[in-house]
C-alpha atoms as a PDB file:
ATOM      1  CA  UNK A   1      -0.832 124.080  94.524  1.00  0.00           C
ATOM      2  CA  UNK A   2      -4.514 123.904  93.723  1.00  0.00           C
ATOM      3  CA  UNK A   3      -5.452 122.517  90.422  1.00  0.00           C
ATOM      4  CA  UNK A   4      -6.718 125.240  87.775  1.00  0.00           C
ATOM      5  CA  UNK A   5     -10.215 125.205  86.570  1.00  0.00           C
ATOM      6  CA  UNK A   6     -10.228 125.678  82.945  1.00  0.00           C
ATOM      7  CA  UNK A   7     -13.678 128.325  82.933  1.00  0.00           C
ATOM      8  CA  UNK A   8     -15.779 130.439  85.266  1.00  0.00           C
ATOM      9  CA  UNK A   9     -17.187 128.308  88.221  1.00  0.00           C
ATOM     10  CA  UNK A  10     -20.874 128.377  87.539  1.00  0.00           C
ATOM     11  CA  UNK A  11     -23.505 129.796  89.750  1.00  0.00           C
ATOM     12  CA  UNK A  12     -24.857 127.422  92.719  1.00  0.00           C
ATOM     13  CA  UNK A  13     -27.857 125.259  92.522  1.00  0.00           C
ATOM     14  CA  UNK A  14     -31.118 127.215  94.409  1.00  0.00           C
ATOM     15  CA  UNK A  15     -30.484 126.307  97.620  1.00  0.00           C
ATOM     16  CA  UNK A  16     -26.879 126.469  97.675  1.00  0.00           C
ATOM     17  CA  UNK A  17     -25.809 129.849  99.431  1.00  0.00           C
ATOM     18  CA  UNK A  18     -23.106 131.577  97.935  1.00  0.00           C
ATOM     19  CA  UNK A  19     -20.279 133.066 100.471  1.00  0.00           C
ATOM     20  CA  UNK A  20     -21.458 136.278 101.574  1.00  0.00           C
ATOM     21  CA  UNK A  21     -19.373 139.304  99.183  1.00  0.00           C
ATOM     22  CA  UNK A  22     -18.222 142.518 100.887  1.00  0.00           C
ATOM     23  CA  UNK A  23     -18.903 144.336  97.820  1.00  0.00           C
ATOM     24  CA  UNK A  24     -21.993 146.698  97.011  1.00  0.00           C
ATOM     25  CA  UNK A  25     -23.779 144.279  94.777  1.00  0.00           C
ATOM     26  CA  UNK A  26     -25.140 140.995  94.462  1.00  0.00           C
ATOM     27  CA  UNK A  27     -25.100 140.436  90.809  1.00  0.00           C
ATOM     28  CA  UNK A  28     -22.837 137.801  90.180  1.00  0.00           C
ATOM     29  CA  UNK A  29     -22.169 138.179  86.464  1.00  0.00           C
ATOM     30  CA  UNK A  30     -20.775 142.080  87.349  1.00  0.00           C
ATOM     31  CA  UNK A  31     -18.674 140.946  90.452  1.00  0.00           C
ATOM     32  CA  UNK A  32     -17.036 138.346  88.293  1.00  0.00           C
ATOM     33  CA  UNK A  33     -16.130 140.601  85.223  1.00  0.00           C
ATOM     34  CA  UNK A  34     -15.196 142.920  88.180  1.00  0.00           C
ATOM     35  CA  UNK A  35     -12.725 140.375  89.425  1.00  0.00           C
ATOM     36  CA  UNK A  36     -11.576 139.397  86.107  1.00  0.00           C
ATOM     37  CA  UNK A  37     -10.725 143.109  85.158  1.00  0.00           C
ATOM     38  CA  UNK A  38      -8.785 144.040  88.309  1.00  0.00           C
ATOM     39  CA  UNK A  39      -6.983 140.789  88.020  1.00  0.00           C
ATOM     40  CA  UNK A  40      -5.715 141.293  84.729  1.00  0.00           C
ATOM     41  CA  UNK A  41      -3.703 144.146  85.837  1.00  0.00           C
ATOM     42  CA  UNK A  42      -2.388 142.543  89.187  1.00  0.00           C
ATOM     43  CA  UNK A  43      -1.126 139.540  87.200  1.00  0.00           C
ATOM     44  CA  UNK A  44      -0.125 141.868  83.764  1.00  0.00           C
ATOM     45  CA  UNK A  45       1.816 144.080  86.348  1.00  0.00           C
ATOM     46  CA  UNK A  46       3.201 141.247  88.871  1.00  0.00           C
ATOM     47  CA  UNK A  47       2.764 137.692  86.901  1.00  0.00           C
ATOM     48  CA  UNK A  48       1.459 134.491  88.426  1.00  0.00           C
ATOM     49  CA  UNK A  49       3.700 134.246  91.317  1.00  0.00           C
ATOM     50  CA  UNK A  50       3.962 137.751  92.265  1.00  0.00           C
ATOM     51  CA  UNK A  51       0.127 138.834  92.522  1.00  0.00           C
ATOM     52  CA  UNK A  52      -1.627 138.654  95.824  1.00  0.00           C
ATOM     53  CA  UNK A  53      -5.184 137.440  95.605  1.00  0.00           C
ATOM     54  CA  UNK A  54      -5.995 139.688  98.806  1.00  0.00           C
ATOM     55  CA  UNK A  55      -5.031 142.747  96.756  1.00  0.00           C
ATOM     56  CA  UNK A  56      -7.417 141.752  94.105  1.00  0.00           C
ATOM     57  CA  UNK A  57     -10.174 141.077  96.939  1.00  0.00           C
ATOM     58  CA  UNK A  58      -9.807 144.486  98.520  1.00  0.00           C
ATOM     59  CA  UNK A  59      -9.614 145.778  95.262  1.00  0.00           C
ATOM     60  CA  UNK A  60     -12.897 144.641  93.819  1.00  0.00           C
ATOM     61  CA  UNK A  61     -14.623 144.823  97.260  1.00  0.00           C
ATOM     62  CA  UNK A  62     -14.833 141.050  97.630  1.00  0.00           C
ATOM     63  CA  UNK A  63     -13.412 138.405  99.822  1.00  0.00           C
ATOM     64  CA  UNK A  64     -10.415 135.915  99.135  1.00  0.00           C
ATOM     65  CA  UNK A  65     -13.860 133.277  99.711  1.00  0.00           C
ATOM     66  CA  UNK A  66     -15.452 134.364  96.691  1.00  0.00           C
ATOM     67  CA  UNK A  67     -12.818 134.669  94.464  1.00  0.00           C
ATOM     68  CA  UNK A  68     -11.914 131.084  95.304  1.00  0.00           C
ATOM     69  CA  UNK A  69     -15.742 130.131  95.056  1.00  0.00           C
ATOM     70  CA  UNK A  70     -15.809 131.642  91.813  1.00  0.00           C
ATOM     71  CA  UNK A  71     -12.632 130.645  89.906  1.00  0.00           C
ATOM     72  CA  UNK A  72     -11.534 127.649  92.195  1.00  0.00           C
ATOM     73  CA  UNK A  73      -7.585 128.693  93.034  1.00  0.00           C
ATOM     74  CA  UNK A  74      -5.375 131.508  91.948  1.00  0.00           C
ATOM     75  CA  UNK A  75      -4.487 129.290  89.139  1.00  0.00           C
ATOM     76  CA  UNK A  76      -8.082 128.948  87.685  1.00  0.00           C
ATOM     77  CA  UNK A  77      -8.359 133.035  88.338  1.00  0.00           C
ATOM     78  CA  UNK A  78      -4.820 133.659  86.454  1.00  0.00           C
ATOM     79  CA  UNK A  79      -6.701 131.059  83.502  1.00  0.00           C
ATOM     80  CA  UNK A  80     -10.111 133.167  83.516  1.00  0.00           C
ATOM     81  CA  UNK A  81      -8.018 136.565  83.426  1.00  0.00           C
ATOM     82  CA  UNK A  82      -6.389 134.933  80.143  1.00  0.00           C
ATOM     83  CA  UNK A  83      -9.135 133.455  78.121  1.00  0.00           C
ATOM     84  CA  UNK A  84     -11.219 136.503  79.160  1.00  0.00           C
ATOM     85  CA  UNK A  85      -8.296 138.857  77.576  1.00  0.00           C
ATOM     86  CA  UNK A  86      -8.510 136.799  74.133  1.00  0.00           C
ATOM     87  CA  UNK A  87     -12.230 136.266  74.520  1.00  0.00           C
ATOM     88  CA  UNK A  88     -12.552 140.627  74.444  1.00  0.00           C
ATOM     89  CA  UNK A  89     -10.242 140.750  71.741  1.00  0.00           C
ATOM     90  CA  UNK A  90     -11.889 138.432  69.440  1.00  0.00           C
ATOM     91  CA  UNK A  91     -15.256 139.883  70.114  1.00  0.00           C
ATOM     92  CA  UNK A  92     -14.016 143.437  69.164  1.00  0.00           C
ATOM     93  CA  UNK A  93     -12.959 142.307  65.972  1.00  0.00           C
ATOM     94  CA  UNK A  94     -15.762 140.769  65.412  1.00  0.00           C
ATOM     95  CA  UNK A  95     -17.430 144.040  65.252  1.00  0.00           C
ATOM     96  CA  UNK A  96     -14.918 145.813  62.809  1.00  0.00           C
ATOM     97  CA  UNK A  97     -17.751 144.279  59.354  1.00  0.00           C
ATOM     98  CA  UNK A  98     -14.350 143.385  57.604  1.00  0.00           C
ATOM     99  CA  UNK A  99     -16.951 141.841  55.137  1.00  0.00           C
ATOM    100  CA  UNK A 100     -18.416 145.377  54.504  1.00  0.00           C
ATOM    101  CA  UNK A 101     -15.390 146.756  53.069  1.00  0.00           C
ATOM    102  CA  UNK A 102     -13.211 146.245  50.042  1.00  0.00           C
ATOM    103  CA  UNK A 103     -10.332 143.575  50.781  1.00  0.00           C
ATOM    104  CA  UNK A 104      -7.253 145.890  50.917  1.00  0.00           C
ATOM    105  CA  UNK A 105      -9.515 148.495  52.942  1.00  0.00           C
ATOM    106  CA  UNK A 106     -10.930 145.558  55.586  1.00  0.00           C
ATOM    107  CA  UNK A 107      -7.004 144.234  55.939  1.00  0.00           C
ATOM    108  CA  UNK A 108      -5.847 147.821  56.520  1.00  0.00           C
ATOM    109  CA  UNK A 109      -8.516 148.491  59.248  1.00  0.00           C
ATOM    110  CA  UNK A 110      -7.994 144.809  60.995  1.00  0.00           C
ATOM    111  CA  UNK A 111      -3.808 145.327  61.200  1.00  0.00           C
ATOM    112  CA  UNK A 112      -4.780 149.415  62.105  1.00  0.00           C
ATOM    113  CA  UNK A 113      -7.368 148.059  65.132  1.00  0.00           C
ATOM    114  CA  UNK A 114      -4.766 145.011  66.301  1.00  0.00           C
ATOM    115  CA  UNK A 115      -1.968 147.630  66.370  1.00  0.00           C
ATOM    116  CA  UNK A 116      -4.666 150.115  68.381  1.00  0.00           C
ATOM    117  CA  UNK A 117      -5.404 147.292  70.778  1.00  0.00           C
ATOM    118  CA  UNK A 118      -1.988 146.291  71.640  1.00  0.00           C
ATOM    119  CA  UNK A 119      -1.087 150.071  72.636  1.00  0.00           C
ATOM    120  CA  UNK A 120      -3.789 150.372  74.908  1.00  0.00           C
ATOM    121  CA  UNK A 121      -3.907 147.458  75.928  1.00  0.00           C
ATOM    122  CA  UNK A 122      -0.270 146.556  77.961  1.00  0.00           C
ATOM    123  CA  UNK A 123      -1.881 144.710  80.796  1.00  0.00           C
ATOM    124  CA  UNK A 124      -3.078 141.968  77.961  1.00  0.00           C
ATOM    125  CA  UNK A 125       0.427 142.051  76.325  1.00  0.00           C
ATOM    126  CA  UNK A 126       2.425 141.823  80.004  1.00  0.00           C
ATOM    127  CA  UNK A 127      -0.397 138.554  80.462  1.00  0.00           C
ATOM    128  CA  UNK A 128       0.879 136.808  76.990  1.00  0.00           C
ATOM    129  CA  UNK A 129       5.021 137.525  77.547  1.00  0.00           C
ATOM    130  CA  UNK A 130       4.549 135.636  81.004  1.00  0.00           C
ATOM    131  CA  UNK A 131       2.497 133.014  79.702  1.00  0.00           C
ATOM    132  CA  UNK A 132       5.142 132.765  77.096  1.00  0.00           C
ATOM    133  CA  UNK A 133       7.816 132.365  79.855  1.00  0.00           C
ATOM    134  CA  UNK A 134       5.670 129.586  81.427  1.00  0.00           C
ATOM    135  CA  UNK A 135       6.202 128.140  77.885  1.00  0.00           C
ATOM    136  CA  UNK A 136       1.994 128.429  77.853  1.00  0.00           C
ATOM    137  CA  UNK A 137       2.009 125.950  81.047  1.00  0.00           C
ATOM    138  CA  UNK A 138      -1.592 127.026  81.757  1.00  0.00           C
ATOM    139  CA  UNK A 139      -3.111 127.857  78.695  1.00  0.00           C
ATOM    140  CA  UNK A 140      -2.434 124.670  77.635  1.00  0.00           C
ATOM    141  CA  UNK A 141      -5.230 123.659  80.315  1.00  0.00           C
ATOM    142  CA  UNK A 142      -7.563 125.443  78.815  1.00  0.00           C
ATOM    143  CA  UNK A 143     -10.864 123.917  77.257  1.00  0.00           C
ATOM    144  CA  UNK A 144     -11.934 126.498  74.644  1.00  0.00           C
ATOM    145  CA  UNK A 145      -8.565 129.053  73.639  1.00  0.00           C
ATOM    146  CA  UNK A 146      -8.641 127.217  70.231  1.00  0.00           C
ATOM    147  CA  UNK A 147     -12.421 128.067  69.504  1.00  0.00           C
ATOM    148  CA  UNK A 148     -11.709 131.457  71.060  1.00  0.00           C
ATOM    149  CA  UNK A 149      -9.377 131.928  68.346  1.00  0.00           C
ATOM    150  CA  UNK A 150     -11.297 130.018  65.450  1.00  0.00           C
ATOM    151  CA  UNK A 151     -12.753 133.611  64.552  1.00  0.00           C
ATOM    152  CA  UNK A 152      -9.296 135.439  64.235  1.00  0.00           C
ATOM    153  CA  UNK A 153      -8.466 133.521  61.635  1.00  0.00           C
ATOM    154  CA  UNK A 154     -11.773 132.721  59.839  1.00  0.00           C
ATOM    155  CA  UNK A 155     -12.074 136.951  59.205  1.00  0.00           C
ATOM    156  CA  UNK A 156      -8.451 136.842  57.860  1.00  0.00           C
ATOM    157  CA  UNK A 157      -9.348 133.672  55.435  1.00  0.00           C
ATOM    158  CA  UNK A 158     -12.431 135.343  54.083  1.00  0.00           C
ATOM    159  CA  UNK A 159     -10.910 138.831  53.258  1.00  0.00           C
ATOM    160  CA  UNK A 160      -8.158 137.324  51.864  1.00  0.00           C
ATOM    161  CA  UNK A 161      -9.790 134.791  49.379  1.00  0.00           C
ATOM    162  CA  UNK A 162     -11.909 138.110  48.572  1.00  0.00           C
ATOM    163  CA  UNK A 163      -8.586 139.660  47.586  1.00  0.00           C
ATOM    164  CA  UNK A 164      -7.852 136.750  45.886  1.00  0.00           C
ATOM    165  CA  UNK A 165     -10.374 136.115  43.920  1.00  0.00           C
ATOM    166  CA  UNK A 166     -10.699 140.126  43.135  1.00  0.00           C
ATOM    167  CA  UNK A 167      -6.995 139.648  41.600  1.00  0.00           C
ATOM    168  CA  UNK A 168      -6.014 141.932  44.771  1.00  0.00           C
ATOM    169  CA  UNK A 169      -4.344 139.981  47.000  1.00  0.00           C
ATOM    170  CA  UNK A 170      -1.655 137.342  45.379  1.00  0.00           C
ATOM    171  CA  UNK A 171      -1.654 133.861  45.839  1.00  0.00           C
ATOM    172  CA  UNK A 172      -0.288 131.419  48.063  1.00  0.00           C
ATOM    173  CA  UNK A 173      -0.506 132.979  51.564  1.00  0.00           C
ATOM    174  CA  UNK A 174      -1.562 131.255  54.711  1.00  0.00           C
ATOM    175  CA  UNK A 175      -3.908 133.055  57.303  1.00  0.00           C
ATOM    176  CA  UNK A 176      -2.633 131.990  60.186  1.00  0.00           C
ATOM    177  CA  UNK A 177       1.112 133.450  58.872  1.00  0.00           C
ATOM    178  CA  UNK A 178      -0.445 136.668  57.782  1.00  0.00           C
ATOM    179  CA  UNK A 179      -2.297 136.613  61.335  1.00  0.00           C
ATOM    180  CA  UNK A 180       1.425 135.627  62.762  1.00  0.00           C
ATOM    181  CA  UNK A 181       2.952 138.802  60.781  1.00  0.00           C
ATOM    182  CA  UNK A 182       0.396 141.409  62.225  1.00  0.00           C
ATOM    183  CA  UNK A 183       0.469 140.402  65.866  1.00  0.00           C
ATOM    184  CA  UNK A 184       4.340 140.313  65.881  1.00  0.00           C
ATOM    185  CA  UNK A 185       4.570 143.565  64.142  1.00  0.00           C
ATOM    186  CA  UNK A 186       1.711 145.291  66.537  1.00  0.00           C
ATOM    187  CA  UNK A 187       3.365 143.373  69.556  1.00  0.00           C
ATOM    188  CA  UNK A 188       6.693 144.204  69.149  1.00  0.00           C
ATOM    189  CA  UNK A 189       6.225 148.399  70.021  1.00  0.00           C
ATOM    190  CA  UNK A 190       4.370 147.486  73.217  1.00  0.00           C
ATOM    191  CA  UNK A 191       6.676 144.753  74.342  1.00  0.00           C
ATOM    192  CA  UNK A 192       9.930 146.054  73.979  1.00  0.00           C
ATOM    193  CA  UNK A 193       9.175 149.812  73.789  1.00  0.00           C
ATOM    194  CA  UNK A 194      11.337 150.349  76.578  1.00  0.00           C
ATOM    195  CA  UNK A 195      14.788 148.488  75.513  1.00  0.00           C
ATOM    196  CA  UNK A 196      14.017 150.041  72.339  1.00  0.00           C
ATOM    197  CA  UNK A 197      13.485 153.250  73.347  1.00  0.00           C
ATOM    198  CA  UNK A 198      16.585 153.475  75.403  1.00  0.00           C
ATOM    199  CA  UNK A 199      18.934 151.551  72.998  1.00  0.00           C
ATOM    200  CA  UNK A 200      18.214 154.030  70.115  1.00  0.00           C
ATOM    201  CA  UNK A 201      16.870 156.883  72.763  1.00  0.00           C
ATOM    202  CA  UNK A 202      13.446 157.440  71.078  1.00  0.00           C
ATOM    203  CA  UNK A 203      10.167 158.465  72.700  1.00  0.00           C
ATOM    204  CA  UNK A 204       8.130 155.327  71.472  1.00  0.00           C
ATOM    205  CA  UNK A 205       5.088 157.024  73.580  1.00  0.00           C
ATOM    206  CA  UNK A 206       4.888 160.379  71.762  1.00  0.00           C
ATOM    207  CA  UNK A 207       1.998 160.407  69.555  1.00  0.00           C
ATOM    208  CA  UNK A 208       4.208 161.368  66.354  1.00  0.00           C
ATOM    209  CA  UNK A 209       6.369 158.306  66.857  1.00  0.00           C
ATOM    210  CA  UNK A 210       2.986 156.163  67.653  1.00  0.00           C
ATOM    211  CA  UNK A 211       1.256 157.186  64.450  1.00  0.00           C
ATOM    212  CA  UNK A 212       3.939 157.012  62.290  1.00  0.00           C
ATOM    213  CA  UNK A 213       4.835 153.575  63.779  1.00  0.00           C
ATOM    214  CA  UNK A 214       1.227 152.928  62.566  1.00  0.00           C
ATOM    215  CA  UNK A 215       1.365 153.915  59.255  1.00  0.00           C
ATOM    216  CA  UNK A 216       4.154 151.550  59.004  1.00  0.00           C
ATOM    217  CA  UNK A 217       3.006 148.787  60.105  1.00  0.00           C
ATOM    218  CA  UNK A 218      -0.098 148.806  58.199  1.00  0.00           C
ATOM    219  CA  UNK A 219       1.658 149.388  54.743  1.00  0.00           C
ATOM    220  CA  UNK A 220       4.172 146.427  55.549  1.00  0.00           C
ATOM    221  CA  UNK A 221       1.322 144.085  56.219  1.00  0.00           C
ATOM    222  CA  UNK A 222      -0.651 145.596  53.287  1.00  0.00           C
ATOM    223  CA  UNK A 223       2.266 145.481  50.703  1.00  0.00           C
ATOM    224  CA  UNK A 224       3.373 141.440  52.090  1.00  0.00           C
ATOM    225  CA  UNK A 225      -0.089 140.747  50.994  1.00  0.00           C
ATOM    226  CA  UNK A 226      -1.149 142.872  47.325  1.00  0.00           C
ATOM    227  CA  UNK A 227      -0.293 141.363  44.117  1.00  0.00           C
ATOM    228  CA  UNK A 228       2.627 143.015  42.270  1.00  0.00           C
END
């Protein structure tokens, strides 16, 4: 087995030819998000040892030589695919101005847009259970998941020292628990929605079940937080 690189290979030096793609375009930046896309879903669907890198090559119109060029192995592509799924993530709720809003307001639109994510989102949630199962063998490798994640947990400090402070929120809470609380709670209905569906036979796709599922979720994380 290859060993993993832990980032994006970078682009040659000028002179150094690049293997010759069978795709339409020679922008490098586009074929490798390309890549990186169509990969998450062959390894969300089939997991590291189950994904075939020539599916993924005739997929994204490339060869098996540039993927490997790119991302070193199928290990260092199956790393990529994950710290590019957390990367998106983080930079989407970066976006959300939490700081714009009131503190009960910005907590109730953060837990409201992780819960959104996570439904829509099942290839990134299929990437994390296997991960899980490899007991996080190869995100352990990687060089920068803990500053992709700095951010995640930064917004939830601020907002909640806001609430704090505004005699909102009450005291005593750690981020990283209350970050802990809304991923498991917004995890949770993608990740088991079928055992759960078919133990206590309900449609957790319909929309009513989905939004009121929502609802819920937001007033538990809300009312864990507020001050009595």
């Amino acid at each position: 087995m290859n060993e993993p690189v832990h980032r994006r290979t970078p682009l040659p030096a000028r002179g150094k030819a690049a293997p010759r793609s069978t795709g339409r375009t020679n922008d490098p930046e586009r074929t490798q998000a390309n890549i990186l896309q169509v990969a998450e879903t062959e390894f969300g669907e089939k997991g590291l040892a189950g994904a075939r890198i020539d599916e993924i090559a005739e997929a994204t119109q490339t060869s098996k030589r540039m993927i490997y060029y790119y991302f070193g192995s199928k290990e260092g592509l199956y790393l990529a695919v994950l710290e590019e799924a957390y990367r998106r993530v983080r930079e989407v709720e970066g976006q959300l101005h939490l700081e714009d809003l009131g503190p009960e307001e910005a907590l109730r639109r953060l837990v409201a847009f992780t819960f959104d994510h996570h439904l829509h989102h099942e290839s990134y949630i299929r990437l994390v259970m296997a991960e899980n199962i490899n007991r996080g063998e190869f995100l352990a490798q990687s060089r920068n998941i803990q500053e992709l994640n700095v951010p995640a947990i930064a917004a939830i400090r601020q907002l909640y020292e806001r609430g704090v402070k505004e005699g909102v929120f009450r005291k005593g809470l750690d981020p990283v628990d209350i970050h802990a609380s809304i991923s498991a709670l917004s995890f949770f209905n993608v990740s088991n929605r079928h055992t759960f569906g078919l133990i206590f036979k309900l449609d957790t796709r319909s929309p009513a079940y989905l939004a009121q599922r929502r609802d819920n979720v937001v007033e538990m994380i809300v009312r864990f937080v507020r001050k009595p």
